[in-house]
PDB file of N, CA and C in Angstrom:
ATOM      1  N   UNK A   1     -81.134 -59.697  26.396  1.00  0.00           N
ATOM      2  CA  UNK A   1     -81.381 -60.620  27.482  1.00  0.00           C
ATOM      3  C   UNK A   1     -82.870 -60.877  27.657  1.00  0.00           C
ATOM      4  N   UNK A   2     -83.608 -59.809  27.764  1.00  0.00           N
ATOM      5  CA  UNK A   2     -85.372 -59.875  27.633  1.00  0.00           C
ATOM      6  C   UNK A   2     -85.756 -61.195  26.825  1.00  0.00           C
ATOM      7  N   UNK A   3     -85.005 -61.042  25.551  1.00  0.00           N
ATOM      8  CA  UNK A   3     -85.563 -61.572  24.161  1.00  0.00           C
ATOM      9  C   UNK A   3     -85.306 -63.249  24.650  1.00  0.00           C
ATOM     10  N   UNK A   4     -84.126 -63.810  25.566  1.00  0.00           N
ATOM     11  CA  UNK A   4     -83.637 -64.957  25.855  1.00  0.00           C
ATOM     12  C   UNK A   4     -84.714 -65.244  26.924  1.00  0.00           C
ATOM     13  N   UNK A   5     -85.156 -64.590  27.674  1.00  0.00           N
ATOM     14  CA  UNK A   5     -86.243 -65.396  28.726  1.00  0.00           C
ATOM     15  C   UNK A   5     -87.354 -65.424  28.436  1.00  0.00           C
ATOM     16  N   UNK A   6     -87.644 -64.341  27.328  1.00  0.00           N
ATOM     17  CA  UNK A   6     -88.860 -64.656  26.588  1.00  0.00           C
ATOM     18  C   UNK A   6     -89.269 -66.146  25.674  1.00  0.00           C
ATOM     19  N   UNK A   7     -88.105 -66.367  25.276  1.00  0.00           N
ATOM     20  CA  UNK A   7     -88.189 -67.663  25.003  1.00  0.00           C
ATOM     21  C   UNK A   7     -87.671 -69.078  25.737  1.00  0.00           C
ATOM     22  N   UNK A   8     -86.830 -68.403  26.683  1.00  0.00           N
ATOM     23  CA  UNK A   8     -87.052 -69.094  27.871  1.00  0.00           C
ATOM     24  C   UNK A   8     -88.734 -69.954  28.529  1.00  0.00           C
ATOM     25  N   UNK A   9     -88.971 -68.591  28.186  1.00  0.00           N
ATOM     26  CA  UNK A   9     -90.804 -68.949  29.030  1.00  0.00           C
ATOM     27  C   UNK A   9     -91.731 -69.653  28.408  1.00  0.00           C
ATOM     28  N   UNK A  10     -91.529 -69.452  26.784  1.00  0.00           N
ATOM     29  CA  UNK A  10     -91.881 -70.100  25.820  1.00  0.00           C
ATOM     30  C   UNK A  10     -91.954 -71.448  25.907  1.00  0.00           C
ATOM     31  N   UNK A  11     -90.266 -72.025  25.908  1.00  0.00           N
ATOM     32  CA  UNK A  11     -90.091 -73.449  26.310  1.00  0.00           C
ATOM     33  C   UNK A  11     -90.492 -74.206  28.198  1.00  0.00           C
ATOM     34  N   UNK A  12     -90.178 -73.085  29.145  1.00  0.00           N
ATOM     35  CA  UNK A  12     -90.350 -73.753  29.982  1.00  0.00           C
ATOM     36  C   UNK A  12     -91.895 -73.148  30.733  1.00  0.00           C
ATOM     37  N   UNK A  13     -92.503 -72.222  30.317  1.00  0.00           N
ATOM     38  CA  UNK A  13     -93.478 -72.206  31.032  1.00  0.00           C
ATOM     39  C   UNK A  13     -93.340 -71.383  32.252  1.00  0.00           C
ATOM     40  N   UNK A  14     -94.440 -71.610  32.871  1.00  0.00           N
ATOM     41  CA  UNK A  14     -94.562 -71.158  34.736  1.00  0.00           C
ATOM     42  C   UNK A  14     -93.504 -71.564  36.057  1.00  0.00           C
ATOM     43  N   UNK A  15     -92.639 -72.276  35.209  1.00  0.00           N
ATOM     44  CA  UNK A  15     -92.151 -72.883  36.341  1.00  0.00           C
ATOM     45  C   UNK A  15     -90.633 -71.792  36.136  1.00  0.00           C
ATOM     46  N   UNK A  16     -90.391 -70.823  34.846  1.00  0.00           N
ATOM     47  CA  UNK A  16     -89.404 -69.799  35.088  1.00  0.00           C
ATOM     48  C   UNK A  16     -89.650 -68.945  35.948  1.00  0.00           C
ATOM     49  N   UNK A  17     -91.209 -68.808  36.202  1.00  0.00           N
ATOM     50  CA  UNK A  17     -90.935 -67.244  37.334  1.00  0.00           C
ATOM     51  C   UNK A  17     -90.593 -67.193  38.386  1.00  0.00           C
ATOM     52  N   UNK A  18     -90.710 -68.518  39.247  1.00  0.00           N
ATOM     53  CA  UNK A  18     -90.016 -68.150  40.494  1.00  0.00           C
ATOM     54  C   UNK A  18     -88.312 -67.957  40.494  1.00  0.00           C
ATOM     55  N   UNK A  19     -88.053 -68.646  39.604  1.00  0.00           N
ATOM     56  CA  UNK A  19     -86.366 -68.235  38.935  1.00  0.00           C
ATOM     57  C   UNK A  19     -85.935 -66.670  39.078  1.00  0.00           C
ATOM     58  N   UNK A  20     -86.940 -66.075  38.430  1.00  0.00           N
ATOM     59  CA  UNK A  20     -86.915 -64.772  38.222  1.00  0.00           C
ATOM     60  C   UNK A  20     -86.639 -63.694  39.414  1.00  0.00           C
ATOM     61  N   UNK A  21     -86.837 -64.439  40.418  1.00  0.00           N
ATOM     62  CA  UNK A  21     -86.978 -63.507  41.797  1.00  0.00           C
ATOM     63  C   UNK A  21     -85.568 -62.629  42.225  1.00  0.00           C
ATOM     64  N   UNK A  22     -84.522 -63.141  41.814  1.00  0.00           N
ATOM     65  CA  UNK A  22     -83.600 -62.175  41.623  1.00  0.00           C
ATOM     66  C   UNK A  22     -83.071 -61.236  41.171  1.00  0.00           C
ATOM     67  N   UNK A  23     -84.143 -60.848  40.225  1.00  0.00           N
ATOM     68  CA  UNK A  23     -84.236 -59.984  38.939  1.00  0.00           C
ATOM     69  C   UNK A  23     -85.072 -58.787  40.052  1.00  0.00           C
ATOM     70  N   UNK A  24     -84.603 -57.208  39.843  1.00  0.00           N
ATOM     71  CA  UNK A  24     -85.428 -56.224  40.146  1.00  0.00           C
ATOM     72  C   UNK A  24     -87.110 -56.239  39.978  1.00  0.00           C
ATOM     73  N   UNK A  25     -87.605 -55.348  40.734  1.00  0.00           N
ATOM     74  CA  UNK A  25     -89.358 -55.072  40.685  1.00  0.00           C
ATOM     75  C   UNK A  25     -89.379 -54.632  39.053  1.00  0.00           C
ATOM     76  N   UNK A  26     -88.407 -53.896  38.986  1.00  0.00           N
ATOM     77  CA  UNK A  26     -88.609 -52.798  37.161  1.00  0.00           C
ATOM     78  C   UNK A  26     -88.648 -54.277  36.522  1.00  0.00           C
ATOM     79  N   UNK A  27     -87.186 -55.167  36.758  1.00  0.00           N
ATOM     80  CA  UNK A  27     -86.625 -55.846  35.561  1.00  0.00           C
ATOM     81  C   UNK A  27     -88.219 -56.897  35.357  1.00  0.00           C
ATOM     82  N   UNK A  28     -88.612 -57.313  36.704  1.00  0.00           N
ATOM     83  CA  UNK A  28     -89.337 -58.471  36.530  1.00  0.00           C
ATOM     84  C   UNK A  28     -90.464 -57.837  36.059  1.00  0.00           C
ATOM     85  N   UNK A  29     -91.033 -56.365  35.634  1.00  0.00           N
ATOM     86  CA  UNK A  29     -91.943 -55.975  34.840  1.00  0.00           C
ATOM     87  C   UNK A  29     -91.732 -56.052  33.413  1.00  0.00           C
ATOM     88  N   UNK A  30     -90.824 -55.816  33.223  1.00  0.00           N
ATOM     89  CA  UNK A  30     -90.129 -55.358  32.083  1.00  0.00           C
ATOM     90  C   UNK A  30     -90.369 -57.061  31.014  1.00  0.00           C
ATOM     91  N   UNK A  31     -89.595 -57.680  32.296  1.00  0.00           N
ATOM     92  CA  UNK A  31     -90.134 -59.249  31.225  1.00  0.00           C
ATOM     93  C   UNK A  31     -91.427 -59.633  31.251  1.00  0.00           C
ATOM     94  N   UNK A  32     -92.346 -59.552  32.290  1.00  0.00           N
ATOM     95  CA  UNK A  32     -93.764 -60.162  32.342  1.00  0.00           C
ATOM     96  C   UNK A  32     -94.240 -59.080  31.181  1.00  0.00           C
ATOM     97  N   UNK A  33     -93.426 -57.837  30.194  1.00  0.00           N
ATOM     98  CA  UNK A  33     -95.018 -56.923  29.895  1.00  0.00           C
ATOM     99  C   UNK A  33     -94.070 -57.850  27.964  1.00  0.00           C
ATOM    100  N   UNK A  34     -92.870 -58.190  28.017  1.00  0.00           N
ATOM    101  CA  UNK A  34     -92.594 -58.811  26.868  1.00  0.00           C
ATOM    102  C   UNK A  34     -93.123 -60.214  26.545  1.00  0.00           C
ATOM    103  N   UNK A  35     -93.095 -60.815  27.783  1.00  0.00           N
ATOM    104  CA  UNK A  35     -94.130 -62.261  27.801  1.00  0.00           C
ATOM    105  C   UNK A  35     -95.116 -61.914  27.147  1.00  0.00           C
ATOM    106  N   UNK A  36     -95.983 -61.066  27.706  1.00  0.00           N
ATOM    107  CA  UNK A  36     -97.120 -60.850  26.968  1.00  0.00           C
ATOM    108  C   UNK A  36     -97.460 -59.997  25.632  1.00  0.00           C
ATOM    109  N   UNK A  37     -96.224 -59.701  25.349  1.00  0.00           N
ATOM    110  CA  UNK A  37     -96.781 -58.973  23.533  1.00  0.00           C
ATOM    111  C   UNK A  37     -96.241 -60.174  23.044  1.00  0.00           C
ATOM    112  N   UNK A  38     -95.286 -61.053  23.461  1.00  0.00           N
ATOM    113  CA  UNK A  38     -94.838 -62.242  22.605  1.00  0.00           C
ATOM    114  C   UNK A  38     -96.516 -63.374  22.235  1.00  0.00           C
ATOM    115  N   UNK A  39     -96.726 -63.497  23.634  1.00  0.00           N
ATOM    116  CA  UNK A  39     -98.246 -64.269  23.772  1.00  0.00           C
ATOM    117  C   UNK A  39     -99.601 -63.860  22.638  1.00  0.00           C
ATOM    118  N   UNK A  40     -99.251 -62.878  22.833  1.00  0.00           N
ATOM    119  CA  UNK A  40    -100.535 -62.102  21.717  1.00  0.00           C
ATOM    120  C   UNK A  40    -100.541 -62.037  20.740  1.00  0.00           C
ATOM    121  N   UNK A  41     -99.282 -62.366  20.313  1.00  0.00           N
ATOM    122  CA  UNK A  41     -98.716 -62.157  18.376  1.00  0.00           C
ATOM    123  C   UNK A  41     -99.738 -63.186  18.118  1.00  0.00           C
ATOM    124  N   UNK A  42    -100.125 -62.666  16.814  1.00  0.00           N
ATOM    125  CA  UNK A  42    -101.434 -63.882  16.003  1.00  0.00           C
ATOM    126  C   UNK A  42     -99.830 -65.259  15.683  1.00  0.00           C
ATOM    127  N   UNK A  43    -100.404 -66.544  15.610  1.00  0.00           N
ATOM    128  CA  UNK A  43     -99.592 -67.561  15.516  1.00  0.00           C
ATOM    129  C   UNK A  43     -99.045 -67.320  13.913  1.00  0.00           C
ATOM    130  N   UNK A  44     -99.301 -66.971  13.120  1.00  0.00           N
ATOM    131  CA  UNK A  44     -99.124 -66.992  12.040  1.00  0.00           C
ATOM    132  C   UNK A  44     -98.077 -66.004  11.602  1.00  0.00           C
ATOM    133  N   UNK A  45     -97.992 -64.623  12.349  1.00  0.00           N
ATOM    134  CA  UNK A  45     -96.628 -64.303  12.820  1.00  0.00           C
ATOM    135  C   UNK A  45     -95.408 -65.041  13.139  1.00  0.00           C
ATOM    136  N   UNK A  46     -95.457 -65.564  14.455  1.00  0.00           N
ATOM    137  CA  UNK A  46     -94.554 -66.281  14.756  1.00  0.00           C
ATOM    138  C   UNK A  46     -93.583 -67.223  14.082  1.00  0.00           C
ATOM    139  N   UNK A  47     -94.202 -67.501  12.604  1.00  0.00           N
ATOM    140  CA  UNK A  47     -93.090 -68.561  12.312  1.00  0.00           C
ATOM    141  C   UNK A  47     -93.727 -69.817  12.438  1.00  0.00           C
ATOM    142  N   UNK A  48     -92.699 -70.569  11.570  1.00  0.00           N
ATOM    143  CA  UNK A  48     -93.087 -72.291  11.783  1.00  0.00           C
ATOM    144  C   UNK A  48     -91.873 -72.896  12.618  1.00  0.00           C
ATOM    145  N   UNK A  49     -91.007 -72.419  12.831  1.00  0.00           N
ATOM    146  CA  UNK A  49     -90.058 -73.417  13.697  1.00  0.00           C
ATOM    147  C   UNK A  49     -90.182 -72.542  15.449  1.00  0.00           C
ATOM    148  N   UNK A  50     -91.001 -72.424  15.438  1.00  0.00           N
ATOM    149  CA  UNK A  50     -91.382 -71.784  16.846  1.00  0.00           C
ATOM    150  C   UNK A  50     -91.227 -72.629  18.014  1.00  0.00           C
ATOM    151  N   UNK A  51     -91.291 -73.918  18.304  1.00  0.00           N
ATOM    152  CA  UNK A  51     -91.252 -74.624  19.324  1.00  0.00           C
ATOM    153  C   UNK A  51     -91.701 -74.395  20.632  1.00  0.00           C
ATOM    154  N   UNK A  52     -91.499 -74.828  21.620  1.00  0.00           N
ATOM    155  CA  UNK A  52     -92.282 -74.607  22.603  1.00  0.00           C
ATOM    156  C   UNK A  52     -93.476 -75.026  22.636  1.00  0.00           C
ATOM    157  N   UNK A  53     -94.364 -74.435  24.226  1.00  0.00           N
ATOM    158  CA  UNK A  53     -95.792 -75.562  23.894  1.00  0.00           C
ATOM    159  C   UNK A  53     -96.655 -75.059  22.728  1.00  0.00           C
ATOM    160  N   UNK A  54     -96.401 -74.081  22.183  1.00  0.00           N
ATOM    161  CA  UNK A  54     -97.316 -73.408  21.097  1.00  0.00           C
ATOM    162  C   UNK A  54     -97.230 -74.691  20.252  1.00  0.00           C
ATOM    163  N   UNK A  55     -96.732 -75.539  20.207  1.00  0.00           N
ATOM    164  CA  UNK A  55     -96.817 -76.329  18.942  1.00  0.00           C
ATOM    165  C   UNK A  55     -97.734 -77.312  19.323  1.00  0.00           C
ATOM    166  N   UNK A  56     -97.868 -77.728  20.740  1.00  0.00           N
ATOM    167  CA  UNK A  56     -98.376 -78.695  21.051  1.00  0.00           C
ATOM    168  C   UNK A  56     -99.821 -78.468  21.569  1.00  0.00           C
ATOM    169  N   UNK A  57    -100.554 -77.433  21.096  1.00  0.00           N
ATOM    170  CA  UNK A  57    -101.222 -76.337  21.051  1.00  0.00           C
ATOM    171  C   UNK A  57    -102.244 -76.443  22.531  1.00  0.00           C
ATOM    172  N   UNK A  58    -101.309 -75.752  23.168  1.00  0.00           N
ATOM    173  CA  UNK A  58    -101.196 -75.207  24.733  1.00  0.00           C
ATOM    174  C   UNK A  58    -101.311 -73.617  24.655  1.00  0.00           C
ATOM    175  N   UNK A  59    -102.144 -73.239  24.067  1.00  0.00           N
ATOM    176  CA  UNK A  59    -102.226 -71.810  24.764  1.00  0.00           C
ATOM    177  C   UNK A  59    -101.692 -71.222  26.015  1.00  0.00           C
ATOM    178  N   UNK A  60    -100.910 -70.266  26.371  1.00  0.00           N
ATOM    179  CA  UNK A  60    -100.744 -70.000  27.163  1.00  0.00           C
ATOM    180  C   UNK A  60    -101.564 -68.519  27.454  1.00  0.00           C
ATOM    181  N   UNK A  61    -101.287 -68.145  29.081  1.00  0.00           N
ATOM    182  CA  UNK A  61    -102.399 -66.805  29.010  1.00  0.00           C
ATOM    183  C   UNK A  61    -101.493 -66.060  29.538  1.00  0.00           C
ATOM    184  N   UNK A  62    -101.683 -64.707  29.148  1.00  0.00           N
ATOM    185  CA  UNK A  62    -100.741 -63.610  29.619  1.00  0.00           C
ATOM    186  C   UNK A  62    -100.505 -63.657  31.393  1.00  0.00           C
ATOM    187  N   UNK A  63     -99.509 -63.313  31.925  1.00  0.00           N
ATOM    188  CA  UNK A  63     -98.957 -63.485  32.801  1.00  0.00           C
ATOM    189  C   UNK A  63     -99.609 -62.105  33.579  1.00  0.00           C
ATOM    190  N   UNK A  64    -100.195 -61.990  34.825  1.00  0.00           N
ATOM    191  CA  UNK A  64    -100.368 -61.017  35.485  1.00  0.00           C
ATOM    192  C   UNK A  64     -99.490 -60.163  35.940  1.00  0.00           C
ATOM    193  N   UNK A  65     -99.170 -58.980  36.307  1.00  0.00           N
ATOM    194  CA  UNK A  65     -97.692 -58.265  36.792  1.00  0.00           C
ATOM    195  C   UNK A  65     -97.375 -59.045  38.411  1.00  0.00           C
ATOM    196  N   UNK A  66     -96.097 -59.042  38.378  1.00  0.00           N
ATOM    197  CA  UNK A  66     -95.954 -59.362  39.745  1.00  0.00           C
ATOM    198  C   UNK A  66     -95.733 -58.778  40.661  1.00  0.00           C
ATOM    199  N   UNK A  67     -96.033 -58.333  41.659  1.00  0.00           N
ATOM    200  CA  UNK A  67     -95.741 -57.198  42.697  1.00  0.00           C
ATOM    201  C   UNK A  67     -95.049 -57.822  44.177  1.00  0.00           C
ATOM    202  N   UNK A  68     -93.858 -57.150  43.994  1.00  0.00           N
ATOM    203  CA  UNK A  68     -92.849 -57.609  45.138  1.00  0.00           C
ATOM    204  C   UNK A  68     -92.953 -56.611  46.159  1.00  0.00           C
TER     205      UNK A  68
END
């Protein structure tokens, strides 16, 4: 499930986390700390059919923890 909102976030961005708010304090760590090892992979890892804004070359920046 991690692995699905990770690319969730991929395609939609900032506008998944307030989604997220139903998700536990643990759970919603648990995805913000996978957001960010996904974010950090060198691009060349990732693949060529990667989609999302990475293609449209939108950096994104690691997500701060959220504290509920």
């Amino acid at each position: 499930m991690v692995d699905t909102l990770v690319s969730m976030y991929e395609s939609l961005g900032d506008w998944l986390l307030p989604q997220l708010s139903g998700l536990s304090p643990a759970q919603q760590k648990l995805v913000t700390i996978y957001i960010n090892r996904h974010m950090e992979r060198p691009a060349a890892s990732k693949g060529k059919g990667g989609g999302g804004s990475q293609q449209q070359g939108e950096p994104r920046l690691p997500l701060a923890p959220r504290h509920m």
